[in-house]
Each structure stands twice: as C-alpha cells, then as structure tokens.
PDB file of N, CA and C in Angstrom:
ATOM      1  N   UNK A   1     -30.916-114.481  71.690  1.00  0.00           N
ATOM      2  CA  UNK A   1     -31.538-115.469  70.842  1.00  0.00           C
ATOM      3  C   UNK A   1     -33.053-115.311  70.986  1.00  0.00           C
ATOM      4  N   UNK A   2     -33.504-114.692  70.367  1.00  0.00           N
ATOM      5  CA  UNK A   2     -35.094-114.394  70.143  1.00  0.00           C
ATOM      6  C   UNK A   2     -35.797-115.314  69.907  1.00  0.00           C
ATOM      7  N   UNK A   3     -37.029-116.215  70.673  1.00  0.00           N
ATOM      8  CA  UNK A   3     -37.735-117.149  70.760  1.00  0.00           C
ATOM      9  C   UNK A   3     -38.554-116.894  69.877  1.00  0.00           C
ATOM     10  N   UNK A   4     -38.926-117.438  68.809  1.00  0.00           N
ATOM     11  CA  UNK A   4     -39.896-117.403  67.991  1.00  0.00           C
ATOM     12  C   UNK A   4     -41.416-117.683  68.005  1.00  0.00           C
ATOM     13  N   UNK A   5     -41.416-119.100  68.548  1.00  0.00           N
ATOM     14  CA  UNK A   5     -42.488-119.719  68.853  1.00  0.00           C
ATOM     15  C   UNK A   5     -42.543-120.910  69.863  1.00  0.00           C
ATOM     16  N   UNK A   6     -42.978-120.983  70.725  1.00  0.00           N
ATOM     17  CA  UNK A   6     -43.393-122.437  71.690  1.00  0.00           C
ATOM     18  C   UNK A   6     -44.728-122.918  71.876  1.00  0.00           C
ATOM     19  N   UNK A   7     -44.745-124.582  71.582  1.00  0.00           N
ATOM     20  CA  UNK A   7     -45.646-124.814  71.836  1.00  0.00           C
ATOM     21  C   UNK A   7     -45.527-126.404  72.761  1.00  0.00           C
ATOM     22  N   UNK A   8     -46.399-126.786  73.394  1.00  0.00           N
ATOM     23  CA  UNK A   8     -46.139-127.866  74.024  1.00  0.00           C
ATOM     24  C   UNK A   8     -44.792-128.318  74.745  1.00  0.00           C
ATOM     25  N   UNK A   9     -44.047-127.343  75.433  1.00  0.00           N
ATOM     26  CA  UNK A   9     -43.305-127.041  75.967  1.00  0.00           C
ATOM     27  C   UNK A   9     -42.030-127.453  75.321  1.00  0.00           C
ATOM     28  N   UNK A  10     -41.591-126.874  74.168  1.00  0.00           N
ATOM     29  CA  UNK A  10     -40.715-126.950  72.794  1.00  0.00           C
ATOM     30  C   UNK A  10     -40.651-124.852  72.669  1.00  0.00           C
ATOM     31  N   UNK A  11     -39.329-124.855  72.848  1.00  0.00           N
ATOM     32  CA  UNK A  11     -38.602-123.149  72.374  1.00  0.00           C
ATOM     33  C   UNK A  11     -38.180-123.386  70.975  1.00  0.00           C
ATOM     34  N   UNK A  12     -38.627-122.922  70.017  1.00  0.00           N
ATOM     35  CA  UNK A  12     -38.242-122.741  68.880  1.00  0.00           C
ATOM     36  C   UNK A  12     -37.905-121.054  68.768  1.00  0.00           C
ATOM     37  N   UNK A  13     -35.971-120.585  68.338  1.00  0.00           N
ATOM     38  CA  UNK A  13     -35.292-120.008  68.329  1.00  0.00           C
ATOM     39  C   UNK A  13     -34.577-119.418  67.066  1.00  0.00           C
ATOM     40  N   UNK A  14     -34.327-118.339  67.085  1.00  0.00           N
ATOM     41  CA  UNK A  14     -33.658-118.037  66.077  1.00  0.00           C
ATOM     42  C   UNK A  14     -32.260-117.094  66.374  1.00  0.00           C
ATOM     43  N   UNK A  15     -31.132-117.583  65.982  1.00  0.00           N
ATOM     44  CA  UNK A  15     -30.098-116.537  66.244  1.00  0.00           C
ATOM     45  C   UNK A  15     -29.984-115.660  64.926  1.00  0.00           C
ATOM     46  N   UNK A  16     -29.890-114.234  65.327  1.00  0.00           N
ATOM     47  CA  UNK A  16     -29.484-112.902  64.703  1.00  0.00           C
ATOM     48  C   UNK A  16     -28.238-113.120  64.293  1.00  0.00           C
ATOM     49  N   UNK A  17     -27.781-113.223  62.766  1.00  0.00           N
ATOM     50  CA  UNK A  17     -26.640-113.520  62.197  1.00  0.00           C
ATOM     51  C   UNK A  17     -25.658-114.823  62.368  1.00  0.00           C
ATOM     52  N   UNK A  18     -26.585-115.710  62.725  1.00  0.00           N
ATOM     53  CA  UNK A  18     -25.762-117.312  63.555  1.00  0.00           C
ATOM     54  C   UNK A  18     -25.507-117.735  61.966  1.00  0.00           C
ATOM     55  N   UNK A  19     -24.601-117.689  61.446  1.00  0.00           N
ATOM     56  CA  UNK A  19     -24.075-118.195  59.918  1.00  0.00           C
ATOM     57  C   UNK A  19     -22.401-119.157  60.036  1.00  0.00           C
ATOM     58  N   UNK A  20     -21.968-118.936  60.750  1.00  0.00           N
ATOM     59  CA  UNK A  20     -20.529-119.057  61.309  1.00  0.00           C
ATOM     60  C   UNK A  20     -21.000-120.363  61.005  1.00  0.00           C
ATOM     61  N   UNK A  21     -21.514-121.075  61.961  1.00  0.00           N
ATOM     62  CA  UNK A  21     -21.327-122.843  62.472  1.00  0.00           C
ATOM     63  C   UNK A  21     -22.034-123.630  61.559  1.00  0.00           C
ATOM     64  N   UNK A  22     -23.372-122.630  61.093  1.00  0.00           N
ATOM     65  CA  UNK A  22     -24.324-123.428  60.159  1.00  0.00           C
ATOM     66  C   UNK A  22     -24.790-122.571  59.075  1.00  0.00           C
ATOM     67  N   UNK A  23     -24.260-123.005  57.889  1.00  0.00           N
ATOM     68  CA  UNK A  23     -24.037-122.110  56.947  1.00  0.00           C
ATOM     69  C   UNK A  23     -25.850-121.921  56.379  1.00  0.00           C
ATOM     70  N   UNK A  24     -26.582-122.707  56.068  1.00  0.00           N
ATOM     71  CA  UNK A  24     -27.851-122.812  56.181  1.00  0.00           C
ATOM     72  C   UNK A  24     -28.667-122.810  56.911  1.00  0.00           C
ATOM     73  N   UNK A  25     -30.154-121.932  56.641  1.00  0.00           N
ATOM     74  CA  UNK A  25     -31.048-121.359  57.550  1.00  0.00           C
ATOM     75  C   UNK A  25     -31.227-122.650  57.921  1.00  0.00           C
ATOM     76  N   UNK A  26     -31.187-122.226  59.741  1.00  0.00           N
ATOM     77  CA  UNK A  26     -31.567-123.239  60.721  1.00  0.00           C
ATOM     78  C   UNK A  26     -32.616-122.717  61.621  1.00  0.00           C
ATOM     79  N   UNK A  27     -33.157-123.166  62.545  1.00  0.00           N
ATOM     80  CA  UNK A  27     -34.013-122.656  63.965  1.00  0.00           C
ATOM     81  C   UNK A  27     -33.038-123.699  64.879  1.00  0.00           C
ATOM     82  N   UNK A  28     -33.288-123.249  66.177  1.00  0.00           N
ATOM     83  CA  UNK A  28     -32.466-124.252  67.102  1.00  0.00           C
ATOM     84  C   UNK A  28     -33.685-123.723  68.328  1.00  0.00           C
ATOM     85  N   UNK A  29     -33.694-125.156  68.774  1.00  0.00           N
ATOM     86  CA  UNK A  29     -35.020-126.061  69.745  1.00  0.00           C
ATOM     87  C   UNK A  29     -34.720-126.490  70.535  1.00  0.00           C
ATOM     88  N   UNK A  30     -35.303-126.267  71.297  1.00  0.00           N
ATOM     89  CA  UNK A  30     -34.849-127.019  72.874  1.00  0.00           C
ATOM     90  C   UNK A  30     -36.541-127.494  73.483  1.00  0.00           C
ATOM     91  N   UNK A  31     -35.972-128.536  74.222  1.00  0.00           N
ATOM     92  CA  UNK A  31     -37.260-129.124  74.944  1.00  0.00           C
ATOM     93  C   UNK A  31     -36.453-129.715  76.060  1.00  0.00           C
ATOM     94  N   UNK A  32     -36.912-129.516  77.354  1.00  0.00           N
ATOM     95  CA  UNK A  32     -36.171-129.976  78.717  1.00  0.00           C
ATOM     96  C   UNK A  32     -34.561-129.990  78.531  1.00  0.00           C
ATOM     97  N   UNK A  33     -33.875-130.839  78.618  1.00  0.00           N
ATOM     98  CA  UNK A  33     -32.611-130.625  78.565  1.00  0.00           C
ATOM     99  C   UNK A  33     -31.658-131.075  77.184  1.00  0.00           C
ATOM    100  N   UNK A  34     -33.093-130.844  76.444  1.00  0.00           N
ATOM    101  CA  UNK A  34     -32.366-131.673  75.086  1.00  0.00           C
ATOM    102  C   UNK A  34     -32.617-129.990  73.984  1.00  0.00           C
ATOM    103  N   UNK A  35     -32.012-130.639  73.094  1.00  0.00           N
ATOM    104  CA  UNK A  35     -31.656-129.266  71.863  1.00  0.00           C
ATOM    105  C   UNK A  35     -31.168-129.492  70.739  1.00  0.00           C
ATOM    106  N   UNK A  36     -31.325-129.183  69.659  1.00  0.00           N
ATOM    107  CA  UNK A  36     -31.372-129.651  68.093  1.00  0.00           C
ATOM    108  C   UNK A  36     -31.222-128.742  67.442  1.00  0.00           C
ATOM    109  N   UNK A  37     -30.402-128.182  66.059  1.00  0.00           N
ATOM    110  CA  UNK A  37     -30.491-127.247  64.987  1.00  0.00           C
ATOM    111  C   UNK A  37     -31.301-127.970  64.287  1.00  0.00           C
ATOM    112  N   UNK A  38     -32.306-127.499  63.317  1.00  0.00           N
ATOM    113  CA  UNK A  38     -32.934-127.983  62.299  1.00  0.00           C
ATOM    114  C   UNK A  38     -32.834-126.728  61.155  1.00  0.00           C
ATOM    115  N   UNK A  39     -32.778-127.522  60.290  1.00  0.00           N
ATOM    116  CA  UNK A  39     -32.426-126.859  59.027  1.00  0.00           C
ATOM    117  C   UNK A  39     -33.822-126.361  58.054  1.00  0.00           C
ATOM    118  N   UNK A  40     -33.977-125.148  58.013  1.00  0.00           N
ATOM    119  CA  UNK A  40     -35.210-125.022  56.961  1.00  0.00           C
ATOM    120  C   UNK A  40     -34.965-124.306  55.964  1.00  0.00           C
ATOM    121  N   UNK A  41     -36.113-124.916  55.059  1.00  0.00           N
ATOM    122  CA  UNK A  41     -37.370-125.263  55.036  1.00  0.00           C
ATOM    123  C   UNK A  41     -37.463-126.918  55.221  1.00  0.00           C
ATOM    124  N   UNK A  42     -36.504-127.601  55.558  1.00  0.00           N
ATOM    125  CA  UNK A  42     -37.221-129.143  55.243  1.00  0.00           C
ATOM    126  C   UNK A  42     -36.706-129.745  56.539  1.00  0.00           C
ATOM    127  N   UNK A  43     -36.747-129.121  57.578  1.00  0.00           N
ATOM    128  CA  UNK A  43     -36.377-129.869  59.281  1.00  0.00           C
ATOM    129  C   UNK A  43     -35.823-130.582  59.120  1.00  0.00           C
ATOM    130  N   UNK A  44     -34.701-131.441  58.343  1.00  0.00           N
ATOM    131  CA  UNK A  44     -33.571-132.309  58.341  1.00  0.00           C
ATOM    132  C   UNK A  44     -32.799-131.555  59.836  1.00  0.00           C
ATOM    133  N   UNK A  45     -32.213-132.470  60.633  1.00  0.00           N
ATOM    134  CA  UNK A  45     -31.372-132.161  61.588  1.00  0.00           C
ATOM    135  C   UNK A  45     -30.173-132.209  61.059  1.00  0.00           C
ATOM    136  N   UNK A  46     -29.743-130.620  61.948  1.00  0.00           N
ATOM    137  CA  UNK A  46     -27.921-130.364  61.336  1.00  0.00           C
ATOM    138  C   UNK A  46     -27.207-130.567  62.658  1.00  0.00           C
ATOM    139  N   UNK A  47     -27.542-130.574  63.772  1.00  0.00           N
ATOM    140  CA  UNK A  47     -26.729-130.704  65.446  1.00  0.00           C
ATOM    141  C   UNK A  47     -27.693-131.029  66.171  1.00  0.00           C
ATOM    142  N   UNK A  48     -27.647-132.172  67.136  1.00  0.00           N
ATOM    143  CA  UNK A  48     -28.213-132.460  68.340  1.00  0.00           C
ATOM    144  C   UNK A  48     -29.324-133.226  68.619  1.00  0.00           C
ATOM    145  N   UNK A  49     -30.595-133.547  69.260  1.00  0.00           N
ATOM    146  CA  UNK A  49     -31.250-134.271  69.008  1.00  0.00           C
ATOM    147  C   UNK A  49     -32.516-134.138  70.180  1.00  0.00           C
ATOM    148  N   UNK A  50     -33.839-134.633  69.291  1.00  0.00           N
ATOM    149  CA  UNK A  50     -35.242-134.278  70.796  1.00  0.00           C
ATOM    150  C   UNK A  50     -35.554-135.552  70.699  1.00  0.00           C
ATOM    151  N   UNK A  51     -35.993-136.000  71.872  1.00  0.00           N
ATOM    152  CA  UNK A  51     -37.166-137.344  72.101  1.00  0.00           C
ATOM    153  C   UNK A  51     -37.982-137.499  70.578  1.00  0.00           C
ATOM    154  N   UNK A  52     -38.541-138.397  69.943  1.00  0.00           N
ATOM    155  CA  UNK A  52     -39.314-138.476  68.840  1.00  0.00           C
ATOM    156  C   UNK A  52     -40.371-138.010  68.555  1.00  0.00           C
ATOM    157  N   UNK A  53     -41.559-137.721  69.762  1.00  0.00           N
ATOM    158  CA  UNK A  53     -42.404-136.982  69.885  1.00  0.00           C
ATOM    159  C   UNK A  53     -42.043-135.679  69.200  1.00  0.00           C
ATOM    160  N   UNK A  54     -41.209-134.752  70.118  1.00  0.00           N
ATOM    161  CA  UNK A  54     -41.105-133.935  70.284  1.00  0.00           C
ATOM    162  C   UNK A  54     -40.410-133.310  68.659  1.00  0.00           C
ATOM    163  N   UNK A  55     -39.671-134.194  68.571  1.00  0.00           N
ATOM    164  CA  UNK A  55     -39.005-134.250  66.980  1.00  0.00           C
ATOM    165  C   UNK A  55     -40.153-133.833  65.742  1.00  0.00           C
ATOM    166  N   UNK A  56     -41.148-134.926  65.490  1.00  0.00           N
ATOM    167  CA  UNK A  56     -41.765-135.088  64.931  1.00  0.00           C
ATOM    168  C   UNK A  56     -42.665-133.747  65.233  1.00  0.00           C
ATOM    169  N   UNK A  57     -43.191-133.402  66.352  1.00  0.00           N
ATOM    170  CA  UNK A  57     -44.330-132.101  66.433  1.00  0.00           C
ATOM    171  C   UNK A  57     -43.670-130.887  65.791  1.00  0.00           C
ATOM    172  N   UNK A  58     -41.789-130.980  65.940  1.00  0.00           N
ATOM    173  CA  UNK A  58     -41.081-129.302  65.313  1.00  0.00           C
ATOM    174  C   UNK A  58     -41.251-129.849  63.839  1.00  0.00           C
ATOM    175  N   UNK A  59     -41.201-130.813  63.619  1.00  0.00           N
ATOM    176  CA  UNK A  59     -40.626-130.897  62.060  1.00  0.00           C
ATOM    177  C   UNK A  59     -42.282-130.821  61.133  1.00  0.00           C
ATOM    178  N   UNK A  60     -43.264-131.294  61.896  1.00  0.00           N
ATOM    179  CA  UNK A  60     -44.704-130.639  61.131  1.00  0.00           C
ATOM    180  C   UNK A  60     -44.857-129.286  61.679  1.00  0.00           C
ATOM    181  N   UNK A  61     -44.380-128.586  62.543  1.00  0.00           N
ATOM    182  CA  UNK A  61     -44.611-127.254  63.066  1.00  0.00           C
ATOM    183  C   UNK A  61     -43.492-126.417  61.508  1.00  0.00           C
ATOM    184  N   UNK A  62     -42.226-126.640  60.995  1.00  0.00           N
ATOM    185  CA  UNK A  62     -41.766-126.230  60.203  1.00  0.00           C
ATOM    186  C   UNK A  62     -42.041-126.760  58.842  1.00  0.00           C
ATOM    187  N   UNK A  63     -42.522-127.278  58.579  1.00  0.00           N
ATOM    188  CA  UNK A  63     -43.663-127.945  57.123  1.00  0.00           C
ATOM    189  C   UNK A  63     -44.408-127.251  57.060  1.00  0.00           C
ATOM    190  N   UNK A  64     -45.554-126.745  58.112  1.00  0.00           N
ATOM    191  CA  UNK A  64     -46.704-125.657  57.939  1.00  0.00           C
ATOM    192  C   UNK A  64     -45.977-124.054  57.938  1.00  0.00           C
ATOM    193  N   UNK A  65     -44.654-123.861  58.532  1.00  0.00           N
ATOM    194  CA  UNK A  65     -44.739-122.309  58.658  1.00  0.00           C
ATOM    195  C   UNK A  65     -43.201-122.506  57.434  1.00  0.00           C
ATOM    196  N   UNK A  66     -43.004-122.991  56.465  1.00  0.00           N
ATOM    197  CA  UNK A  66     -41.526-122.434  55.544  1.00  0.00           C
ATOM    198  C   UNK A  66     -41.842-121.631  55.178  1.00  0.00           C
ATOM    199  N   UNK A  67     -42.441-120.719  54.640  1.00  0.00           N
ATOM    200  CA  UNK A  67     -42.564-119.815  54.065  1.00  0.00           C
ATOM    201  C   UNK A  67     -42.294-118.624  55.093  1.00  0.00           C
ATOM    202  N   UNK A  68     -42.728-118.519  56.608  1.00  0.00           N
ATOM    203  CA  UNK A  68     -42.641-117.791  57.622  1.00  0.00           C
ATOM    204  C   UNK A  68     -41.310-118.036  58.276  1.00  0.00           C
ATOM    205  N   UNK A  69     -40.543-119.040  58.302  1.00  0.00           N
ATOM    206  CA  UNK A  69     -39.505-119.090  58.976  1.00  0.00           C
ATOM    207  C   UNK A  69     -38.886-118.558  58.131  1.00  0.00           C
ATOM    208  N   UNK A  70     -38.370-119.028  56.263  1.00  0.00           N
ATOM    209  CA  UNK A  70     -37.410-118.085  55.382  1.00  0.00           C
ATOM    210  C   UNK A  70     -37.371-116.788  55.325  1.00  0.00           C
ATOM    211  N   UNK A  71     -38.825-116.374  55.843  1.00  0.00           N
ATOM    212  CA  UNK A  71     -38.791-114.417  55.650  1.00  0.00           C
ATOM    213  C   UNK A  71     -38.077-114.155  56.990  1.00  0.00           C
ATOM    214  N   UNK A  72     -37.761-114.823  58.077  1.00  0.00           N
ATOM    215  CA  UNK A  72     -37.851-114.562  59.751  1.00  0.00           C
ATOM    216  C   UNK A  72     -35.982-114.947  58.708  1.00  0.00           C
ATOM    217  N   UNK A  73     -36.016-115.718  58.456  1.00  0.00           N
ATOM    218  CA  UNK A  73     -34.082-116.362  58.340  1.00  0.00           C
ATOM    219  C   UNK A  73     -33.730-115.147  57.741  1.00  0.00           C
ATOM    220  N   UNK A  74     -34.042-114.300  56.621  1.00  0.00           N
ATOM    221  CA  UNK A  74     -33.431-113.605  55.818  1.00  0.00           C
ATOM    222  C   UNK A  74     -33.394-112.401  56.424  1.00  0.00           C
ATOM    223  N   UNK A  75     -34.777-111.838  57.491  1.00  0.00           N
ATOM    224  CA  UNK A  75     -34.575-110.896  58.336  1.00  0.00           C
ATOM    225  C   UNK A  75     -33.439-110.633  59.785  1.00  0.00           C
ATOM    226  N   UNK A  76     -33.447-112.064  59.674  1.00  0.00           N
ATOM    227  CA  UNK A  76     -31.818-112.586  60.807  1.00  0.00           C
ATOM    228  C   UNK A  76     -30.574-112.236  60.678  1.00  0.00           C
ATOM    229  N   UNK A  77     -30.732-112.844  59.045  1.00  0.00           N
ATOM    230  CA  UNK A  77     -29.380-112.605  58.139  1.00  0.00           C
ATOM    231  C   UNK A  77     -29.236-111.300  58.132  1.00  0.00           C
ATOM    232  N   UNK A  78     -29.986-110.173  57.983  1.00  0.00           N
ATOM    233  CA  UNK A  78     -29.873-108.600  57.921  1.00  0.00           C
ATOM    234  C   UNK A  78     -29.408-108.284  59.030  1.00  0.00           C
ATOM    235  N   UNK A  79     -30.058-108.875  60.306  1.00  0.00           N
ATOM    236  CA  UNK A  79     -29.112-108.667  61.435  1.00  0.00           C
ATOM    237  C   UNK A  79     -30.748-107.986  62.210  1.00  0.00           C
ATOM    238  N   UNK A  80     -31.458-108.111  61.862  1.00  0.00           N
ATOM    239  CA  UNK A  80     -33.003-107.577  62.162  1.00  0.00           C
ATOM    240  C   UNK A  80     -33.837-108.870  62.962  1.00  0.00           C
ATOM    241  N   UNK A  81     -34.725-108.684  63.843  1.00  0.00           N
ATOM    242  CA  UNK A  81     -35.184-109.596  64.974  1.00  0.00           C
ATOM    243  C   UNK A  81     -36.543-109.951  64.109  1.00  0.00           C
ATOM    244  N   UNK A  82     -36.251-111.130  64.355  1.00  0.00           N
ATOM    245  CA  UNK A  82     -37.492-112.668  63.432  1.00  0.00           C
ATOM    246  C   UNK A  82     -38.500-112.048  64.176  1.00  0.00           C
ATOM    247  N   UNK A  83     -39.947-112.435  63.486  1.00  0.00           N
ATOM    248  CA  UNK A  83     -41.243-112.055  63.644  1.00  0.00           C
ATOM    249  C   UNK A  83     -41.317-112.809  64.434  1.00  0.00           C
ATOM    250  N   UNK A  84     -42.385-113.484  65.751  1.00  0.00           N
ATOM    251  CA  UNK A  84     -43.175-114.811  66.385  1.00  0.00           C
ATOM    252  C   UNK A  84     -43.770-115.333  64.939  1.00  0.00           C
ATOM    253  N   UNK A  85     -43.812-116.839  65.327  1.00  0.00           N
ATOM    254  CA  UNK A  85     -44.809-117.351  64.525  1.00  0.00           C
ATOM    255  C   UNK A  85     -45.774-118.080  65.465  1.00  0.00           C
ATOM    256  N   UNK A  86     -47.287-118.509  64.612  1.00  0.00           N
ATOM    257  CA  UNK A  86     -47.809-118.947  65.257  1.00  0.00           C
ATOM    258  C   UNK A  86     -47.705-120.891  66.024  1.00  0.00           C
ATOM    259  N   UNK A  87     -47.975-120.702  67.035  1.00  0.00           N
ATOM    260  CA  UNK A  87     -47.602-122.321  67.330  1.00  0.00           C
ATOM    261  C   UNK A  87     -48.453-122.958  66.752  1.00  0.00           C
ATOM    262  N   UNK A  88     -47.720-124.574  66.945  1.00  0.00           N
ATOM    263  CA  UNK A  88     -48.504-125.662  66.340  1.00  0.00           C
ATOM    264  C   UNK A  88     -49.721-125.725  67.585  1.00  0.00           C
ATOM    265  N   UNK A  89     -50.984-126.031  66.956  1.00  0.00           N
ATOM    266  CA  UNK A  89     -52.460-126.137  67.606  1.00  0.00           C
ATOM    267  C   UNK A  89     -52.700-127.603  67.899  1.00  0.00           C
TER     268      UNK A  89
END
C-alpha cells in the first residue's frame, strides 16, 4: 500500500487495484489508531472514521489535490504505483 502523502501525522494511502470492497476511487487514512476510506474527488466517507480535526484537514487536503489523486486512482487501477502528492501546508 503505497503512502502517498502525510502530513500532520495523517498517512494518506493508496491501494494498487483495491476495487473489490470499494468500487469507487478511494484513498484510505490512518491517524494513530484510527482509519477511514474516503472517496474521491469529494472525501465523503465510505468505511471507518478520524477524530474531526483530523477529518476535516484530509477532506481540505483532497479538495485541493482531485485532480492529482484521479490521475494517481486511474494509475492504481492500471495496476501502476500513485505519484506522492504534495502535503497540506
């Protein structure tokens, strides 16, 4: 599972061909012992759940990069390893 981007101690992830469980491009996040699928381009949660903070910083971190996560999803879908993106500042 190739880490994409972290920032403020938040792993934002991408699985290589993960289509099975969640039929729509997701990232899946973890922060301490908590972990979430989010669905992009519009961070609606599809599994699991972060503190609100932490919620709120992925879901403006995926508002600024959709355009970078869909090229990283479709390169997944090929079965090819997502670019880094840059973290939230």
């Amino acid at each position: 599972m190739p880490t994409i981007s972290m920032f403020y101690g938040i792993l934002v992830s991408m699985y290589v061909l993960d289509t099975d469980r969640h039929h729509s491009p997701h990232i899946h996040v973890r922060y301490n012992e908590h972990k979430a699928v989010l669905r992009i381009p519009d961070g609606d949660v599809l599994d699991g759940a972060l503190p609100g903070k932490q919620m709120k910083l992925v879901q403006a971190w995926v508002a600024i990069h959709q355009d970078e996560l869909m090229a990283d999803w479709q390169l997944a879908s090929e079965g090819q390893a997502p670019f880094k993106i840059d973290p939230l500042r």
